[in-house]
PDB file of N, CA and C in Angstrom:
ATOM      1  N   UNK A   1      93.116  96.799  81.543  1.00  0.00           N
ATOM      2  CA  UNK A   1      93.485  97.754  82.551  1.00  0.00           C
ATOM      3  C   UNK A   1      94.452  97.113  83.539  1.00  0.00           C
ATOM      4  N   UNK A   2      95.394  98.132  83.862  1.00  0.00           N
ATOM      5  CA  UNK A   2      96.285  97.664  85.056  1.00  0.00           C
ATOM      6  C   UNK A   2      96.207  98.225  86.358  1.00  0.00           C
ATOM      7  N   UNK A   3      95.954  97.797  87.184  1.00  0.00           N
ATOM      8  CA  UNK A   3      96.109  98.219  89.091  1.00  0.00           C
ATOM      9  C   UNK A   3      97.611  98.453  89.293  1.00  0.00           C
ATOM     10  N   UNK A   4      98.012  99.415  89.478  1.00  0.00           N
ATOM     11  CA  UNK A   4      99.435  99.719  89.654  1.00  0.00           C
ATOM     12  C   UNK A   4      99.474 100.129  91.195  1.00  0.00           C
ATOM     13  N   UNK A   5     100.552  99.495  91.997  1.00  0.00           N
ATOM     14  CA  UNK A   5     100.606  99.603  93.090  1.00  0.00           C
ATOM     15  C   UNK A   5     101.932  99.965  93.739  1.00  0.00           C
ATOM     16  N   UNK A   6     102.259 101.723  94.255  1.00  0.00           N
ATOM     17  CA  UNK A   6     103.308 101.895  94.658  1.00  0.00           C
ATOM     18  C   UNK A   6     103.446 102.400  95.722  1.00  0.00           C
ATOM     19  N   UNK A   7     104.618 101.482  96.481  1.00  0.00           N
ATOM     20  CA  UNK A   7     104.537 101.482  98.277  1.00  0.00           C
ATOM     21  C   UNK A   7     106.215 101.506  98.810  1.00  0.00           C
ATOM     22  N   UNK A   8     107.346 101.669  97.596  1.00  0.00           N
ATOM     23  CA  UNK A   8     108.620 101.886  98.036  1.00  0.00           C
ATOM     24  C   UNK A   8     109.194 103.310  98.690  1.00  0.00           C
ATOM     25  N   UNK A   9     108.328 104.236  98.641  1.00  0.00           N
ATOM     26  CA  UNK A   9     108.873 105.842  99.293  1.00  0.00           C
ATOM     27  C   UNK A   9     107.340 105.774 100.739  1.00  0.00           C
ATOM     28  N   UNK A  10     107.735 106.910 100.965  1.00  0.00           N
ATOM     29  CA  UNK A  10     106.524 107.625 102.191  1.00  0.00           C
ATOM     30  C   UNK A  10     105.687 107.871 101.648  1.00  0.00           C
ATOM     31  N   UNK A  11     104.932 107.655 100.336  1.00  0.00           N
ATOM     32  CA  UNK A  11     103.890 108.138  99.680  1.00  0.00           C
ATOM     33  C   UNK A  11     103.392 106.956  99.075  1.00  0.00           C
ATOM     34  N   UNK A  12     102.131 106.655  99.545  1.00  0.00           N
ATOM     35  CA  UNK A  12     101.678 105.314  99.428  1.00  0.00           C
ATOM     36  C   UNK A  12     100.374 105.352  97.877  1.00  0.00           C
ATOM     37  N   UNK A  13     100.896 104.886  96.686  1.00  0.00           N
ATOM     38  CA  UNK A  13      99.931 105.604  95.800  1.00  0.00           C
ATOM     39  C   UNK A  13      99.316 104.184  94.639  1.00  0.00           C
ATOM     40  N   UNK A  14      98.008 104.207  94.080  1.00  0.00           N
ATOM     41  CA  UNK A  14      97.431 103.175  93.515  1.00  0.00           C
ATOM     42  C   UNK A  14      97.108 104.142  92.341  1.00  0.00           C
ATOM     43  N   UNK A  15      97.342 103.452  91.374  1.00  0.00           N
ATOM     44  CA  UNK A  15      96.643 103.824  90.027  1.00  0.00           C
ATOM     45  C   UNK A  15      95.788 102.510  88.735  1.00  0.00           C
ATOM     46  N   UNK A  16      94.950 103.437  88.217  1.00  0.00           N
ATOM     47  CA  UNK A  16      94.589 102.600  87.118  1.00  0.00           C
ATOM     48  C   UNK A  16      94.674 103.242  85.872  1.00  0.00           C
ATOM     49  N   UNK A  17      95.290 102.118  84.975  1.00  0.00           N
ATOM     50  CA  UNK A  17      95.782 102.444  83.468  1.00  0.00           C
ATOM     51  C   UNK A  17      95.195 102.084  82.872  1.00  0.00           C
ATOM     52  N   UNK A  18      94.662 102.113  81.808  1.00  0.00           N
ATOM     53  CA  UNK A  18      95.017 101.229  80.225  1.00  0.00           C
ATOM     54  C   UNK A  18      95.682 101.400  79.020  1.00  0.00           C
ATOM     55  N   UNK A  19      95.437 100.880  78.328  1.00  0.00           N
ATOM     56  CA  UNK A  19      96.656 100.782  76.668  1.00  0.00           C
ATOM     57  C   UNK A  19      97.196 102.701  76.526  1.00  0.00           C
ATOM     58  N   UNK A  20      96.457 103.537  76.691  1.00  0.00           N
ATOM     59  CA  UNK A  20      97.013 104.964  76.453  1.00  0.00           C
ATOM     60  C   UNK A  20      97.252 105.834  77.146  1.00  0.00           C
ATOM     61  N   UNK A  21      96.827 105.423  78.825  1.00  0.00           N
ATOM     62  CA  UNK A  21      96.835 106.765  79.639  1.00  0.00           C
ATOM     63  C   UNK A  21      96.520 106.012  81.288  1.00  0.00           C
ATOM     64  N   UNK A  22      96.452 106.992  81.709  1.00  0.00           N
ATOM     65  CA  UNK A  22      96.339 106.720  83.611  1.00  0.00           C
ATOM     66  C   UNK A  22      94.677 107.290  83.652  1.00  0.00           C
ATOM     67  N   UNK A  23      94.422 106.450  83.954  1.00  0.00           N
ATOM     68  CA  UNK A  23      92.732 106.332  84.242  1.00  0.00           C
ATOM     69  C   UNK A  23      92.463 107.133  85.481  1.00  0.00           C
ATOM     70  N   UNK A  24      92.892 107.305  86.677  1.00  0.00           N
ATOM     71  CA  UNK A  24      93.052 107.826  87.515  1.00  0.00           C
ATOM     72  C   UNK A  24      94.322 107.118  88.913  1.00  0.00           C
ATOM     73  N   UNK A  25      94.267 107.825  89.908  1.00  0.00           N
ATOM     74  CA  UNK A  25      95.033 107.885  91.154  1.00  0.00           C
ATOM     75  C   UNK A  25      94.507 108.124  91.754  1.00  0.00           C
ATOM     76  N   UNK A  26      95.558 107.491  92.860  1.00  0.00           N
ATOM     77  CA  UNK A  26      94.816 107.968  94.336  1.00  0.00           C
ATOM     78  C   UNK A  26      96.018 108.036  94.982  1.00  0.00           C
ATOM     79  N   UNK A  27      96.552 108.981  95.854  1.00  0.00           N
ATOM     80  CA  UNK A  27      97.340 108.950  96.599  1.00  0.00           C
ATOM     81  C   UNK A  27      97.244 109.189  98.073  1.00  0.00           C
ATOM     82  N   UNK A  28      97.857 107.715  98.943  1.00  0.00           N
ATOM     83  CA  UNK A  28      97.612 108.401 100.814  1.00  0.00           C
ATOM     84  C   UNK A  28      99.214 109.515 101.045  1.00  0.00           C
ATOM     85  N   UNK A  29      98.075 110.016 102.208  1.00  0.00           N
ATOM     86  CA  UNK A  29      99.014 111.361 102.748  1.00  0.00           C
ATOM     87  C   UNK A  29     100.683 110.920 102.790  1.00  0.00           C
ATOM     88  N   UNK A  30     101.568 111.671 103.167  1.00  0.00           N
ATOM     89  CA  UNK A  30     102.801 111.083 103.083  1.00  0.00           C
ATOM     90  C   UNK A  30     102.946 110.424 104.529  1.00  0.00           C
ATOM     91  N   UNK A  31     103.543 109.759 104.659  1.00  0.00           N
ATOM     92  CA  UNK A  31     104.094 108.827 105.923  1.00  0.00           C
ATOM     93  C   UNK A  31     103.673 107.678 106.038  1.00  0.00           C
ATOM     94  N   UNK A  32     104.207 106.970 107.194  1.00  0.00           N
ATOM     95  CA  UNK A  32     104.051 105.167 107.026  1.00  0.00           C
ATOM     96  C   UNK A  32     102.861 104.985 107.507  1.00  0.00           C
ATOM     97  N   UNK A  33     101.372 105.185 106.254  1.00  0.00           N
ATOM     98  CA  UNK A  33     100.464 104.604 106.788  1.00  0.00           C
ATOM     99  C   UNK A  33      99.736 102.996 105.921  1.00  0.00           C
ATOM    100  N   UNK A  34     101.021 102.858 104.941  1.00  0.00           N
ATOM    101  CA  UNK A  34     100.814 101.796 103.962  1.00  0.00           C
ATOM    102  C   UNK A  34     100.144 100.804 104.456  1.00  0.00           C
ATOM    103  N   UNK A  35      99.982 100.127 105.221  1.00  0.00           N
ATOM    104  CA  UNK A  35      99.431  99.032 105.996  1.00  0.00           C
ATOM    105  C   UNK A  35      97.713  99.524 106.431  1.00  0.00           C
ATOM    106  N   UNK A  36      97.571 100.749 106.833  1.00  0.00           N
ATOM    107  CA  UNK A  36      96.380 100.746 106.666  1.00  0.00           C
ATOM    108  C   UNK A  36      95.277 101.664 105.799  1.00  0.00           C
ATOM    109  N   UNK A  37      96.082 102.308 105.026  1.00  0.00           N
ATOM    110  CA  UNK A  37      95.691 102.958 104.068  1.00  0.00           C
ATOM    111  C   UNK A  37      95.591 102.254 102.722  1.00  0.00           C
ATOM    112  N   UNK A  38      96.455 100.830 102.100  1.00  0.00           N
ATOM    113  CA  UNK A  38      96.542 100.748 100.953  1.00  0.00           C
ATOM    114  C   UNK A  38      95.526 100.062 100.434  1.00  0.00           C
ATOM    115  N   UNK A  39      94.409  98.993 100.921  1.00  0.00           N
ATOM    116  CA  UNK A  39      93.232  98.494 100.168  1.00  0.00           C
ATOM    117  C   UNK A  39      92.433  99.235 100.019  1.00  0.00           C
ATOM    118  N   UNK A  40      92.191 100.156 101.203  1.00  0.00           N
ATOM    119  CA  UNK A  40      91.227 101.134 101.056  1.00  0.00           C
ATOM    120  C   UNK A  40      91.132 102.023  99.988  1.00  0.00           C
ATOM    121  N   UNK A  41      92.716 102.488  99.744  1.00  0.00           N
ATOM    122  CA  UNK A  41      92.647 103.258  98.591  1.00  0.00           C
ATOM    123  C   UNK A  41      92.425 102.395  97.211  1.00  0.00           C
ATOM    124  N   UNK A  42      92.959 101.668  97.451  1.00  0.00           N
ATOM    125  CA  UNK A  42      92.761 100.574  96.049  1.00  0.00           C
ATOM    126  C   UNK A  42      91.128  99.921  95.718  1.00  0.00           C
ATOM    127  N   UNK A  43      90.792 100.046  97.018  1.00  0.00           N
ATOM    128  CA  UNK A  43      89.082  99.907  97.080  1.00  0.00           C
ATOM    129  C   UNK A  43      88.550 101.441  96.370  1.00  0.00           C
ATOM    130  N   UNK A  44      88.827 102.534  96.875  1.00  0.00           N
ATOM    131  CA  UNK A  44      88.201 103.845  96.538  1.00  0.00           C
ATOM    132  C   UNK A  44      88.318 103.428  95.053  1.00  0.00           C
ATOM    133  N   UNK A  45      89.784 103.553  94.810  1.00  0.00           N
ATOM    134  CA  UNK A  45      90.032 103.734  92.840  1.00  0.00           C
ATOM    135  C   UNK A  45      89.079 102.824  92.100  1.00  0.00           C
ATOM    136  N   UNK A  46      89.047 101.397  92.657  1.00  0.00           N
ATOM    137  CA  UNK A  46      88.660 100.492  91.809  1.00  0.00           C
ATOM    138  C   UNK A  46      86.946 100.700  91.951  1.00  0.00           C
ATOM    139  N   UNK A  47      86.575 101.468  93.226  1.00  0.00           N
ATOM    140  CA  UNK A  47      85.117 101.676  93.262  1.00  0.00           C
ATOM    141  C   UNK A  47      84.399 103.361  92.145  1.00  0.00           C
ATOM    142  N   UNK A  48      85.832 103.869  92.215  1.00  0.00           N
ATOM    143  CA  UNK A  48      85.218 105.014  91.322  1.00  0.00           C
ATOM    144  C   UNK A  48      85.655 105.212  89.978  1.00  0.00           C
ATOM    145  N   UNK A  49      85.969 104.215  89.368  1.00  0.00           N
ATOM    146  CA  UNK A  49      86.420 103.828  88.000  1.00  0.00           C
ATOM    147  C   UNK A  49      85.207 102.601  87.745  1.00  0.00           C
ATOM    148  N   UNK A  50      84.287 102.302  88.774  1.00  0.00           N
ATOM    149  CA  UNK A  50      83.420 101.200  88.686  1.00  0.00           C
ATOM    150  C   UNK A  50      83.979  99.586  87.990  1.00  0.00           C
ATOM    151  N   UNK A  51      85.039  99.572  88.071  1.00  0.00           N
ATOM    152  CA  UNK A  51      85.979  98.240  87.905  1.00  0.00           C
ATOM    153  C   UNK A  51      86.020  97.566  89.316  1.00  0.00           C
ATOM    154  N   UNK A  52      86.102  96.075  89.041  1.00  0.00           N
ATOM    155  CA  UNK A  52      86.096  94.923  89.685  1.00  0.00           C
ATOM    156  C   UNK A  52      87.343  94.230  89.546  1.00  0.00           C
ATOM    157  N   UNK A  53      87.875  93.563  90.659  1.00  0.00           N
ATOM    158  CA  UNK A  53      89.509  92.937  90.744  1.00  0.00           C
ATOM    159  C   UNK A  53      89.113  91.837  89.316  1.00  0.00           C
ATOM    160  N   UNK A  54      88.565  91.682  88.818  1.00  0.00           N
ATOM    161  CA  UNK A  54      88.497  90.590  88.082  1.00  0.00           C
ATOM    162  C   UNK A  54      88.216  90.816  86.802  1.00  0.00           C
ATOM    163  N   UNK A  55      88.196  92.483  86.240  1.00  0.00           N
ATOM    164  CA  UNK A  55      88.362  92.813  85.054  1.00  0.00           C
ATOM    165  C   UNK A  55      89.628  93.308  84.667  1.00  0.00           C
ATOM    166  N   UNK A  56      90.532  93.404  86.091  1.00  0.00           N
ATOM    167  CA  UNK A  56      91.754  93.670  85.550  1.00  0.00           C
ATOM    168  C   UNK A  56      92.437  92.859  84.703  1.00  0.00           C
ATOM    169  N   UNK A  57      93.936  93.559  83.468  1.00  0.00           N
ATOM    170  CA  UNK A  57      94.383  92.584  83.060  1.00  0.00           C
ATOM    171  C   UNK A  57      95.806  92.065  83.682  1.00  0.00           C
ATOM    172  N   UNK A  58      96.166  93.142  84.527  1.00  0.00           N
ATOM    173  CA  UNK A  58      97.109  92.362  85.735  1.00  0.00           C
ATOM    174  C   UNK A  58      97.103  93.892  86.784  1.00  0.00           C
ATOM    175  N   UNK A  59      98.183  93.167  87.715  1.00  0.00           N
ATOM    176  CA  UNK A  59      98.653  94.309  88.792  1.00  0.00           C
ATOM    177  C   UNK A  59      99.913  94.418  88.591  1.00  0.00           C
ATOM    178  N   UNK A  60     100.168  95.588  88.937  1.00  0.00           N
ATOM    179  CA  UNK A  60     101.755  95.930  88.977  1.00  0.00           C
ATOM    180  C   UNK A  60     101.653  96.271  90.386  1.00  0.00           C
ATOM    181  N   UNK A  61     103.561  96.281  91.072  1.00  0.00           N
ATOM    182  CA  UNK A  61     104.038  96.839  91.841  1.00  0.00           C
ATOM    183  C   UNK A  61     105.310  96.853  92.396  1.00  0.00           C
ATOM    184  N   UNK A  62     105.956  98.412  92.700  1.00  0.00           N
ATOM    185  CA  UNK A  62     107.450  98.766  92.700  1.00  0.00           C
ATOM    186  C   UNK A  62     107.379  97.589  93.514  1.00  0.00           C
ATOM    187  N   UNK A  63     109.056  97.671  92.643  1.00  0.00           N
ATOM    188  CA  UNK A  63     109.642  95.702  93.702  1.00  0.00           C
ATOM    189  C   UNK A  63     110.687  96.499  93.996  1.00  0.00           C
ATOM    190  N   UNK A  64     111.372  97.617  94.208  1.00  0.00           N
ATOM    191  CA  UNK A  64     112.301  98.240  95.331  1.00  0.00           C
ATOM    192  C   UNK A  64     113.256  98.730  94.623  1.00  0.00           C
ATOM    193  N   UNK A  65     113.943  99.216  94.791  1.00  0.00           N
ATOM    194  CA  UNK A  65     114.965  99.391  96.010  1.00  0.00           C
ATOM    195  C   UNK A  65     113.811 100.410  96.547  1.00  0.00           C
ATOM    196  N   UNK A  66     113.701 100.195  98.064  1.00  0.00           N
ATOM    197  CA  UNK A  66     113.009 101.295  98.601  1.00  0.00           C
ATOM    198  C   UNK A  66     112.690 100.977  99.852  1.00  0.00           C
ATOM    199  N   UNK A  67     111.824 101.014 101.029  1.00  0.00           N
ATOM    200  CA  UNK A  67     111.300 100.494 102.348  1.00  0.00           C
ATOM    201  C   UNK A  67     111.049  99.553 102.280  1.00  0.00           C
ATOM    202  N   UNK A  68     111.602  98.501 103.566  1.00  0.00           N
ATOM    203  CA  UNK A  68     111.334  96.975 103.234  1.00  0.00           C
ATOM    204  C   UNK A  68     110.070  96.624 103.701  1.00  0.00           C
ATOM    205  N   UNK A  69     109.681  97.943 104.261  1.00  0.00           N
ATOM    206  CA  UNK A  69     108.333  97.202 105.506  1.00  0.00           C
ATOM    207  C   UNK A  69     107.206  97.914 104.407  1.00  0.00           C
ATOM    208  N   UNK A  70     107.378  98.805 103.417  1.00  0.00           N
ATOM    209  CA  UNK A  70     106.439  99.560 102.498  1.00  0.00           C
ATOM    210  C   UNK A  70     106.191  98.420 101.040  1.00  0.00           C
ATOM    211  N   UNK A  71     107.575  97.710 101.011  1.00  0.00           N
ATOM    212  CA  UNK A  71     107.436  97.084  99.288  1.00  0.00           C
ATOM    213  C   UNK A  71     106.896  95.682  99.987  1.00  0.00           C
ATOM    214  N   UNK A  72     107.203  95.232 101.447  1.00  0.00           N
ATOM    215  CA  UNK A  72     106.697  93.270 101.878  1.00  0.00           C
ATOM    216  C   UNK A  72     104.824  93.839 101.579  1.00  0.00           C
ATOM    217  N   UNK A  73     104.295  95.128 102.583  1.00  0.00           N
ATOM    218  CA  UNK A  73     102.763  95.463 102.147  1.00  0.00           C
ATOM    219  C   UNK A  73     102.333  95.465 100.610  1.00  0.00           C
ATOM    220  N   UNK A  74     102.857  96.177 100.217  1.00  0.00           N
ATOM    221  CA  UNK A  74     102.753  96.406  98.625  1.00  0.00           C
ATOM    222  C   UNK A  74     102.809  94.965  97.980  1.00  0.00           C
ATOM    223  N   UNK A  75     103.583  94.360  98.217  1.00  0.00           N
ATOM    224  CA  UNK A  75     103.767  93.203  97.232  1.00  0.00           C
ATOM    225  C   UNK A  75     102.836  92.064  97.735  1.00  0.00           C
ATOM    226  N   UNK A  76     102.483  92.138  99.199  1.00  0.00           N
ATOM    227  CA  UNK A  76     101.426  91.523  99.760  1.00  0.00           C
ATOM    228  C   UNK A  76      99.977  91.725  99.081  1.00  0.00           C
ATOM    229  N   UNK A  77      99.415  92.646  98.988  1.00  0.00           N
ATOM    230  CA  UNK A  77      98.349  93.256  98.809  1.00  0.00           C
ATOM    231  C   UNK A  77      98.001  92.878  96.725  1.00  0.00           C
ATOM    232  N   UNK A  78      99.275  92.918  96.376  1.00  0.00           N
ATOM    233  CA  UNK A  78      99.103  92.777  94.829  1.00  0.00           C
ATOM    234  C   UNK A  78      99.318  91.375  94.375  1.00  0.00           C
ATOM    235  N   UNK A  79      99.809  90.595  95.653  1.00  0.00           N
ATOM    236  CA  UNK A  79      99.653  89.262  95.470  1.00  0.00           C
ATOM    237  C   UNK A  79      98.516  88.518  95.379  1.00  0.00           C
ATOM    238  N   UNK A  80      97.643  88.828  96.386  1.00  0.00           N
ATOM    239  CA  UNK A  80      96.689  88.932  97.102  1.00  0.00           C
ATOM    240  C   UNK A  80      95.394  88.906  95.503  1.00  0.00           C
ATOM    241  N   UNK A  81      95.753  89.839  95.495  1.00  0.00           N
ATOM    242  CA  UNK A  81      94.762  90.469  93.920  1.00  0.00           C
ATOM    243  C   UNK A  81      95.051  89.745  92.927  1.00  0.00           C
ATOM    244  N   UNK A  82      95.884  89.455  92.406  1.00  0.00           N
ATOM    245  CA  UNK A  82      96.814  88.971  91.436  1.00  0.00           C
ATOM    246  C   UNK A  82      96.179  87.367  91.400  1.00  0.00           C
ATOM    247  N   UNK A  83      96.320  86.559  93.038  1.00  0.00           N
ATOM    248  CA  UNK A  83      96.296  85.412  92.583  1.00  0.00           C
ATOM    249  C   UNK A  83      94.648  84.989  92.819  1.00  0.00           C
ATOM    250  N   UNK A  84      94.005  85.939  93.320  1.00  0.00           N
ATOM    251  CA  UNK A  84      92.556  85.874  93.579  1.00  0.00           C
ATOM    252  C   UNK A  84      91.380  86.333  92.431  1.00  0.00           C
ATOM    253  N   UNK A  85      92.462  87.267  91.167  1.00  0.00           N
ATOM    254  CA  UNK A  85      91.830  87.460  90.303  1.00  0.00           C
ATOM    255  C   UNK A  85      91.948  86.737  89.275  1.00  0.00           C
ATOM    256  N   UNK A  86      93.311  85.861  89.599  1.00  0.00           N
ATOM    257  CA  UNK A  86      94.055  84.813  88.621  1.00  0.00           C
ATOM    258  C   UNK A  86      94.118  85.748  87.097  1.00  0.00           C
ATOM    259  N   UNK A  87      94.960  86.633  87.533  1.00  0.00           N
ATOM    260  CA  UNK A  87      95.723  87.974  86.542  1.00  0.00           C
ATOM    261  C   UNK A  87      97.303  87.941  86.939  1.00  0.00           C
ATOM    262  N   UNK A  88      97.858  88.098  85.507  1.00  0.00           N
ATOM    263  CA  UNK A  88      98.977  88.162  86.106  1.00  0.00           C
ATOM    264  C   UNK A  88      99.847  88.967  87.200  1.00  0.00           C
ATOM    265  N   UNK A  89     100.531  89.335  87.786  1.00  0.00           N
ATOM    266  CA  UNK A  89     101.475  90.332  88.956  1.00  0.00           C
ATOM    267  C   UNK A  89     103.059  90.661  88.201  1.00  0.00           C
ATOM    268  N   UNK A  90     103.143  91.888  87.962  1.00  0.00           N
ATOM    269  CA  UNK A  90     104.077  92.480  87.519  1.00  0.00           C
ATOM    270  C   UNK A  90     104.769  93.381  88.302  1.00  0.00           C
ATOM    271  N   UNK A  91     106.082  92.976  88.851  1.00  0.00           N
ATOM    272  CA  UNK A  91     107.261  93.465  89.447  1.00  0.00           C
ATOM    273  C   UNK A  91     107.337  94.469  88.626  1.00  0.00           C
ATOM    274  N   UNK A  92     107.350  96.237  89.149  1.00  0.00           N
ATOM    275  CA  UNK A  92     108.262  97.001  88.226  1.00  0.00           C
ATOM    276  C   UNK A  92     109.266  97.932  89.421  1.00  0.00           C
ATOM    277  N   UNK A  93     110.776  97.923  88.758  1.00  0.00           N
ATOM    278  CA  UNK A  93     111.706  98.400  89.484  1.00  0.00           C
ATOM    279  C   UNK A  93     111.597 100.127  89.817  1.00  0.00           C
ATOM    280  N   UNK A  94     111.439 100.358  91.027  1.00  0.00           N
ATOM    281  CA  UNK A  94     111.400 101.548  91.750  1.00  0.00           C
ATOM    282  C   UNK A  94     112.193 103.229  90.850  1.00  0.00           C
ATOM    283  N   UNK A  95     113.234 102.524  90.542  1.00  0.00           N
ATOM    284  CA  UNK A  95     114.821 103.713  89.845  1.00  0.00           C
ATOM    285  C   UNK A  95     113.796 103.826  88.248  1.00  0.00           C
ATOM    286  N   UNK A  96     113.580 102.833  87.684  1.00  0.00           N
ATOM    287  CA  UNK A  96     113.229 102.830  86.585  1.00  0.00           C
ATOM    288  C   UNK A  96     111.865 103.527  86.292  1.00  0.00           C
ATOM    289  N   UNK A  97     111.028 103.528  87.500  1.00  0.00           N
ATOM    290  CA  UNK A  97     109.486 104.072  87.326  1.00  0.00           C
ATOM    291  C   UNK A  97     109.926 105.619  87.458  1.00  0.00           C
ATOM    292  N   UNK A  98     110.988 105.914  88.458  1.00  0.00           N
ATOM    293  CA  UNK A  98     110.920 107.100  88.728  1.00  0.00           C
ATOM    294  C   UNK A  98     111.613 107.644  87.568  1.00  0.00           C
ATOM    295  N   UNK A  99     112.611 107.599  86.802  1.00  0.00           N
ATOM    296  CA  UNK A  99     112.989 107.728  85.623  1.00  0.00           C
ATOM    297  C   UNK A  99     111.960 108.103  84.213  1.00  0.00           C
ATOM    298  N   UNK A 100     111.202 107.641  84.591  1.00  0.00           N
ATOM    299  CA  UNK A 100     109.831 107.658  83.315  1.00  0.00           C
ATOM    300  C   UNK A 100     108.717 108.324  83.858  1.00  0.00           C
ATOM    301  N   UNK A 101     109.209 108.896  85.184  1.00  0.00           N
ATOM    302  CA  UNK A 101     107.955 109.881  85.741  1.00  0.00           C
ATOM    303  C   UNK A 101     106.908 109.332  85.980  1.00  0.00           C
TER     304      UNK A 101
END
């Protein structure tokens, strides 16, 4: 499973995947509340999918073009996970996610 973490627009949103599909989402309201909305939500998902940071098999998260003060949180937060779950952290580009819906 992957923790996908996207924080480059006004819509601050966490998901979990695996090999075939989107396990679920969570999305905070629109506007700059990334900073204190984004563990929490990443806490909700990972608490109601009953997954633990340490069964993931990595994290993702948009690496930009997008808000600099939305992608430094974002990339903070998946660092954070990433090197505490000792899983890998996967940069994915902002133009390209939105492209693939």
């Amino acid at each position: 499973m992957i923790l996908c973490i996207e924080t480059a627009t006004s819509v601050c949103s966490v998901a979990l995947c695996d090999d075939n599909s989107v396990i679920s989402v969570i999305e905070a309201p629109a506007g700059m509340s990334h900073s204190s909305r984004l563990t929490v939500i990443i806490q909700e998902l990972l608490n109601g999918a009953s997954v633990e940071a340490r069964q993931l098999d990595a994290v993702s998260v948009s690496k930009g073009p997008g808000s600099y003060t939305g992608l430094r949180i974002g990339v903070s937060v998946a660092k954070g996970i990433s090197y505490g779950a000792g899983i890998p952290l996967i940069g994915i580009n902002t133009l390209t996610a939105m492209c693939h819906g």
